[in-house]
Protein backbone atom coordinates (compact mmCIF):
# COMPACT_ATOMS: atom_id res chain seq x y z
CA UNK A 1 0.00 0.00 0.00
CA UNK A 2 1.60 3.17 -1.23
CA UNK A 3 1.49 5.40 1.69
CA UNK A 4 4.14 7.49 2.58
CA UNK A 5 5.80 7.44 5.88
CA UNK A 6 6.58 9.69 8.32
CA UNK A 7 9.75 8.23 10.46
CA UNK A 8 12.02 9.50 13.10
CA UNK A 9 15.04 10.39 11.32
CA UNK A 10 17.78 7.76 13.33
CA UNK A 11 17.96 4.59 12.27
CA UNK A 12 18.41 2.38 15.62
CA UNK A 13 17.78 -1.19 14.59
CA UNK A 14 19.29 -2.87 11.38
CA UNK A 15 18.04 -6.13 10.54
CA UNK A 16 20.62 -7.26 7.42
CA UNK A 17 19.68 -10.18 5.35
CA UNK A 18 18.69 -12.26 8.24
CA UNK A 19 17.61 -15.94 8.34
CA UNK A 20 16.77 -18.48 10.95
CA UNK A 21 17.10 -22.33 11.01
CA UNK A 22 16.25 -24.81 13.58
CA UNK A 23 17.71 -28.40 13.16
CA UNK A 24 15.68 -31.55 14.27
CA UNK A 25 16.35 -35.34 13.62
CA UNK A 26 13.26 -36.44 13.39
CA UNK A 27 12.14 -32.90 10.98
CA UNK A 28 15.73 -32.20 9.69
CA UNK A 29 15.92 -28.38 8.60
CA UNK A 30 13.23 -26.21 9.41
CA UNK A 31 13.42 -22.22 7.85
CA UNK A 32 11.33 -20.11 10.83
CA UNK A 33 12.80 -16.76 8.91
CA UNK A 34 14.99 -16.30 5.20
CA UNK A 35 16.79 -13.22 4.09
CA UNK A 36 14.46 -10.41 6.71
CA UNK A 37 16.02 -7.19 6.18
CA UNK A 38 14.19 -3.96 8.22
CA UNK A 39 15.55 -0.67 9.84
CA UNK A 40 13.67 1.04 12.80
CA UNK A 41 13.95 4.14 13.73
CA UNK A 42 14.66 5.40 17.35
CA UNK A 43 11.40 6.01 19.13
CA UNK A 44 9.53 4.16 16.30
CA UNK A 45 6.37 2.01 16.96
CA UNK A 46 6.40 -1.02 14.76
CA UNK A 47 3.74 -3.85 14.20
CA UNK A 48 4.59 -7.16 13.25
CA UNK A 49 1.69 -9.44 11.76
CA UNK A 50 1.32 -12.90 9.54
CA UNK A 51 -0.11 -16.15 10.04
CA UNK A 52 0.38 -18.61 12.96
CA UNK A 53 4.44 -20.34 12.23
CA UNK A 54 5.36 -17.27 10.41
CA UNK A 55 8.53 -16.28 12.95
CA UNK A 56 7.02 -13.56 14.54
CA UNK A 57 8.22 -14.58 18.04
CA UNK A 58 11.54 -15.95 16.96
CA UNK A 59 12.16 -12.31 15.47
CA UNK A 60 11.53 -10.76 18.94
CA UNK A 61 13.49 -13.66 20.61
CA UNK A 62 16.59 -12.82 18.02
CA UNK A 63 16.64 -8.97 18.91
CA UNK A 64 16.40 -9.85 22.78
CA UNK A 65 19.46 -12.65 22.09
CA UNK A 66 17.38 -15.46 23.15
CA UNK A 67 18.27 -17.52 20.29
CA UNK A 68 21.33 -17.27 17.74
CA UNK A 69 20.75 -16.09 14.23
CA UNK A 70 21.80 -18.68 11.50
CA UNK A 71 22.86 -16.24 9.00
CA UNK A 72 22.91 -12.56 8.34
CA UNK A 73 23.33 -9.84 10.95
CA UNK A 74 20.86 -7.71 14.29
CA UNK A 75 22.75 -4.26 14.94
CA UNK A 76 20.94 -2.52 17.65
CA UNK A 77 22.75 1.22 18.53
CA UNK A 78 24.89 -0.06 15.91
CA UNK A 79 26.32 -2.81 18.02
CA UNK A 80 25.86 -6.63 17.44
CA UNK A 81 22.71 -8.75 19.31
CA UNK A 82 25.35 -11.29 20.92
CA UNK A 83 23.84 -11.58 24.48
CA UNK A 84 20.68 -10.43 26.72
CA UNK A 85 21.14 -7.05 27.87
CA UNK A 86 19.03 -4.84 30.28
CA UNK A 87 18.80 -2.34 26.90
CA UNK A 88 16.23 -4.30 25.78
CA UNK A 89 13.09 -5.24 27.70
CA UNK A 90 11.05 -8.19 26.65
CA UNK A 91 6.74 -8.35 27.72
CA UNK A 92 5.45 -12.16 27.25
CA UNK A 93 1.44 -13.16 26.63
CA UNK A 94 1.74 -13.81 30.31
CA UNK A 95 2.83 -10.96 32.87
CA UNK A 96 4.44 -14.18 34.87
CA UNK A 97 4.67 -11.88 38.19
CA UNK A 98 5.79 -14.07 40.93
CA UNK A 99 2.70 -14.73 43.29
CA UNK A 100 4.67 -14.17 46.52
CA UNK A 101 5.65 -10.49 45.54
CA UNK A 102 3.94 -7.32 45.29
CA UNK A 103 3.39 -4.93 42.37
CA UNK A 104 6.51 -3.36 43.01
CA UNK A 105 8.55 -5.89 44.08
CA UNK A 106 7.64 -7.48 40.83
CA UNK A 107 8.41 -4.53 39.13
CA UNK A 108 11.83 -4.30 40.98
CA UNK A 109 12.73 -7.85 39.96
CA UNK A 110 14.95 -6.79 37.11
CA UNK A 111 16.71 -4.73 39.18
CA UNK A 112 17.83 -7.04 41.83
CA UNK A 113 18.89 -9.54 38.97
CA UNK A 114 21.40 -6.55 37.58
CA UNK A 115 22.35 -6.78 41.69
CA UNK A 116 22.92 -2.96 41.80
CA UNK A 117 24.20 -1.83 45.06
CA UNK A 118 22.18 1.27 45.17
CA UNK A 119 18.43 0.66 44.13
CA UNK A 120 17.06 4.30 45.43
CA UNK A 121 17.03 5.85 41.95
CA UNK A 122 15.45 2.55 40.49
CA UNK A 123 12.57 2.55 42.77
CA UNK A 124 11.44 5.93 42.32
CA UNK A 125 11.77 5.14 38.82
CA UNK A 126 9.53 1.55 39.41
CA UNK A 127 7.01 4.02 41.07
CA UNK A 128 6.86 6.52 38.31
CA UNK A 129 6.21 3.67 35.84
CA UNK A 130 3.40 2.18 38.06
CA UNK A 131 1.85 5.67 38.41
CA UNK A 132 1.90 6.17 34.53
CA UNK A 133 0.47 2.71 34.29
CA UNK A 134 -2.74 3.52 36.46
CA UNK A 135 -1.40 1.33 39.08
CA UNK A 136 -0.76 3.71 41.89
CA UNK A 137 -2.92 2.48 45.28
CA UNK A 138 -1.46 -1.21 44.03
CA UNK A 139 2.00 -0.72 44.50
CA UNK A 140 1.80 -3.53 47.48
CA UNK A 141 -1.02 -5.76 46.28
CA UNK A 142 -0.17 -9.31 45.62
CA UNK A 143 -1.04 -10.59 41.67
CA UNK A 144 -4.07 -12.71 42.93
CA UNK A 145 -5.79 -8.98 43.90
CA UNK A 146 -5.00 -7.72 40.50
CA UNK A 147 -7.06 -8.37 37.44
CA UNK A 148 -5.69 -9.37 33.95
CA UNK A 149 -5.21 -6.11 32.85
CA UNK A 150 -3.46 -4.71 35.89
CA UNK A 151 -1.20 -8.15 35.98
CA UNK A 152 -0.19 -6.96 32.25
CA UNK A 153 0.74 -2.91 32.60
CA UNK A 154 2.83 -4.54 35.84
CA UNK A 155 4.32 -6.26 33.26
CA UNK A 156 4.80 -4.00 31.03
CA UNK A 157 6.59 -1.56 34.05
CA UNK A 158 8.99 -4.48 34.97
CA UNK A 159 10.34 -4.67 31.30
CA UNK A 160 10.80 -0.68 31.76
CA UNK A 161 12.25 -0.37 34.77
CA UNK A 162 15.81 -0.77 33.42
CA UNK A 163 15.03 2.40 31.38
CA UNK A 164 15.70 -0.33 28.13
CA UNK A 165 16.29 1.52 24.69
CA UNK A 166 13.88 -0.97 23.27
CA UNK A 167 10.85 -2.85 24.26
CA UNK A 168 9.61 -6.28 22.68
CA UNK A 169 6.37 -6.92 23.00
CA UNK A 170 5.31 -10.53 21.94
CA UNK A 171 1.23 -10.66 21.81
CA UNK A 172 0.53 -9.01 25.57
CA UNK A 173 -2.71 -8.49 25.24
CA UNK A 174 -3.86 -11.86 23.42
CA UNK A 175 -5.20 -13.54 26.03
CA UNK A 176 -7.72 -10.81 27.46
CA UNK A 177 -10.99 -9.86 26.61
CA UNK A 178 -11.87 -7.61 24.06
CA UNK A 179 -12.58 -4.51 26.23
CA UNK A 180 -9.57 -4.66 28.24
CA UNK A 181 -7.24 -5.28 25.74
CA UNK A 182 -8.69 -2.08 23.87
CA UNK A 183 -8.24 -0.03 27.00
CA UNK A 184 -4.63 -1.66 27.16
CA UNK A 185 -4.14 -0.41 24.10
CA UNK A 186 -4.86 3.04 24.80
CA UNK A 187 -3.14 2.94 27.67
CA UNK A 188 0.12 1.27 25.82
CA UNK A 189 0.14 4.31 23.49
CA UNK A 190 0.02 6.69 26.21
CA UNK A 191 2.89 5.04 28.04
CA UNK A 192 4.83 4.69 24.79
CA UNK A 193 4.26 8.43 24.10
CA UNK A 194 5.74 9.55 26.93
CA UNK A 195 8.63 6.75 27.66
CA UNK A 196 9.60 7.36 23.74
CA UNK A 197 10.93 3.88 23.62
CA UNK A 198 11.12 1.77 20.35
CA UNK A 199 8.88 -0.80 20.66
CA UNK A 200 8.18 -3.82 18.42
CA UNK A 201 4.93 -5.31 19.28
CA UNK A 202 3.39 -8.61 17.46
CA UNK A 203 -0.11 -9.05 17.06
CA UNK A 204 -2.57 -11.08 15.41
CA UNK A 205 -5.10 -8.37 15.50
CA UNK A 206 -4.83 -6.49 12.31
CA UNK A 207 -7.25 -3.81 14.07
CA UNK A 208 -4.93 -3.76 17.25
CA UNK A 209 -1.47 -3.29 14.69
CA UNK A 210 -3.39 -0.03 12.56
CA UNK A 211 -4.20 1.61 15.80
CA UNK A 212 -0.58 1.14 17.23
CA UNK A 213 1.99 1.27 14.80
CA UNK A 214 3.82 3.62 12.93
CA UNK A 215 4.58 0.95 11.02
CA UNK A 216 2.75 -2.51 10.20
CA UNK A 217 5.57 -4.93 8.76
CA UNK A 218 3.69 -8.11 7.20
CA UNK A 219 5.45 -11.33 7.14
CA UNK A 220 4.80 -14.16 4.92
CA UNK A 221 3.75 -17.57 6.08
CA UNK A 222 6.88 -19.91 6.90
CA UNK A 223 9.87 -19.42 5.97
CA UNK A 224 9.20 -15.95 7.10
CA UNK A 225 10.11 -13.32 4.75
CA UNK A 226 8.81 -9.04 4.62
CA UNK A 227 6.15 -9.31 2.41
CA UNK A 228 4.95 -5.84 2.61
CA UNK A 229 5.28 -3.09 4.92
CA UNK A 230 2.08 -0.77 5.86
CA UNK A 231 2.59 3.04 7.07
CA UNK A 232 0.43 4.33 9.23
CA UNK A 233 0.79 8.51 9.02
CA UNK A 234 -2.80 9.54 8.43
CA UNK A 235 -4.14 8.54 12.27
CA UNK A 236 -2.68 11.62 14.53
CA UNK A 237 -1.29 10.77 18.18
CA UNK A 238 -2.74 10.64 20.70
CA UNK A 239 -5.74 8.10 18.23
CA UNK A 240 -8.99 7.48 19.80
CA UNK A 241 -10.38 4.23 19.69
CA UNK A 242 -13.15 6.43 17.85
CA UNK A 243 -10.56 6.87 14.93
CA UNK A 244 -10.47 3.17 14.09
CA UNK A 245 -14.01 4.05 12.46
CA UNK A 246 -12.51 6.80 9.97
CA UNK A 247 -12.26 6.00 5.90
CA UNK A 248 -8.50 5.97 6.42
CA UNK A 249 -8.17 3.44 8.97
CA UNK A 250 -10.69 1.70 7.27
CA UNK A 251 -8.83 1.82 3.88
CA UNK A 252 -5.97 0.02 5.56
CA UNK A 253 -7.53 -2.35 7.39
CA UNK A 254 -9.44 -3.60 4.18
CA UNK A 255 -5.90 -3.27 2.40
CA UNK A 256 -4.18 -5.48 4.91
CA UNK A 257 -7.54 -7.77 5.39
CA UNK A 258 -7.55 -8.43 1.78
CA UNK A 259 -3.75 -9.09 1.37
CA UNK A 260 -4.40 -11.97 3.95
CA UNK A 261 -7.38 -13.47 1.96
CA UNK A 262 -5.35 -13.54 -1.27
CA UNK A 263 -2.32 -15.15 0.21
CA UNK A 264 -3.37 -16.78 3.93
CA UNK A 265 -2.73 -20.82 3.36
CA UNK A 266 -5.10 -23.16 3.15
CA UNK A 267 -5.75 -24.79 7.56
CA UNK A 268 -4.41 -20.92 9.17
């Protein structure tokens, strides 16, 4: 779709030529990604969508050095993805807060795993993040007091409270109801609007991607390759779940809707 985009002007992550490959005896060789090449921009919001196999989540797990690449090259900062590192924060489908700790205890869990000497300055910072995340009054309820939605923005201020460059989100919101997840996702833009962090967020809502993203970055089903990449600079920040009923977003979400029906495989 020929829309032109309106990026930040610093190229932060370079994705060169990458490709993935898991080895099995019983499955031999199996491609999860071939030759993905993508730059995002500092501060960027990008999207990530395709069918179910595609390598969506190995493509998060890559940039967070979870697993090794088979070929090509991650920069982030314009260093090589060789290890985990507190620059990037990682938010699961699961918040996976530890039932014997608090909000912020959970939140401060990071922190103790860097074992920093001095955790005054990371606190305040845990608190800020839990006020911004509509959580203040909770700071020292236990996860079985918090609904779905809290459990997940506690989640999503543990993965920030290293101050990370970058945040990988891998479907956070999949597994809550609709209503929730579209207040999460007002709230997510908020958060992201005033952290400024680069996030890369994967979805298999197309609806939940267009009111997100700067970006929406398409993958084909397995081996995963860019099949086309979406720009989304016609829906002004701060968007309104209201917007999502405009002709524009409504142009791309029949654009994307109908790239899927034309090229979705047979049993997805």
């Amino acid at each position: 779709m020929d829309i032109a985009a309106h990026q930040p002007v610093s190229p932060f992550i370079q994705i060169s030529h990458l490709t993935k490959a898991y080895q099995s005896k019983k499955t031999g060789t199996t491609v999860a990604l071939e030759d993905v090449s993508l730059t995002i921009h500092q501060g960027e919001f990008v999207a990530l969508i395709g069918p179910s196999g595609c390598g969506k989540t190995t493509l998060l797990k890559i940039l967070a050095a979870l697993v090794p690449i088979t070929e090509g090259q991650v920069l982030i900062h314009g260093q090589p993805v060789t290890q985990p590192s507190p620059a990037v924060g990682v938010v699961f489908q699961e918040p996976t807060l530890l039932p014997w700790r608090t909000t912020l205890e959970n939140v401060m869990l990071p922190v103790e795993l860097l074992r920093v000497s001095d955790t005054t300055a990371y606190q305040q910072r845990a608190l800020e993040l839990i006020e911004i995340a509509g959580l203040k009054g909770f700071e020292h309820k236990y996860p079985k007091e918090l609904s779905g939605g809290m459990k997940q923005r506690a989640g999503i201020c543990r993965a920030l409270v290293c101050d990370p460059d970058v945040l990988l989100m891998d479907e956070p919101f999949g597994a809550l109801d609709a209503m929730t997840r579209e207040f999460l996702n007002v709230e997510l833009q908020r958060i992201w609007m005033q952290s400024k962090k680069t996030i890369i967020f994967v979805t298999h809502s197309i609806s939940e991607a267009v009111f997100l993203a700067d970006r929406i970055v398409i993958l084909s089903p397995r081996p995963g390759r860019i099949a086309e990449i979406v720009s989304i600079d016609d829906l002004p920040r701060p968007r309104q779940l209201s917007d999502m009923n405009n002709n524009y977003a409504g142009q791309v979400l029949a654009y994307i809707r109908q790239y899927f029906d034309y090229n979705q495989p047979r049993g997805c």
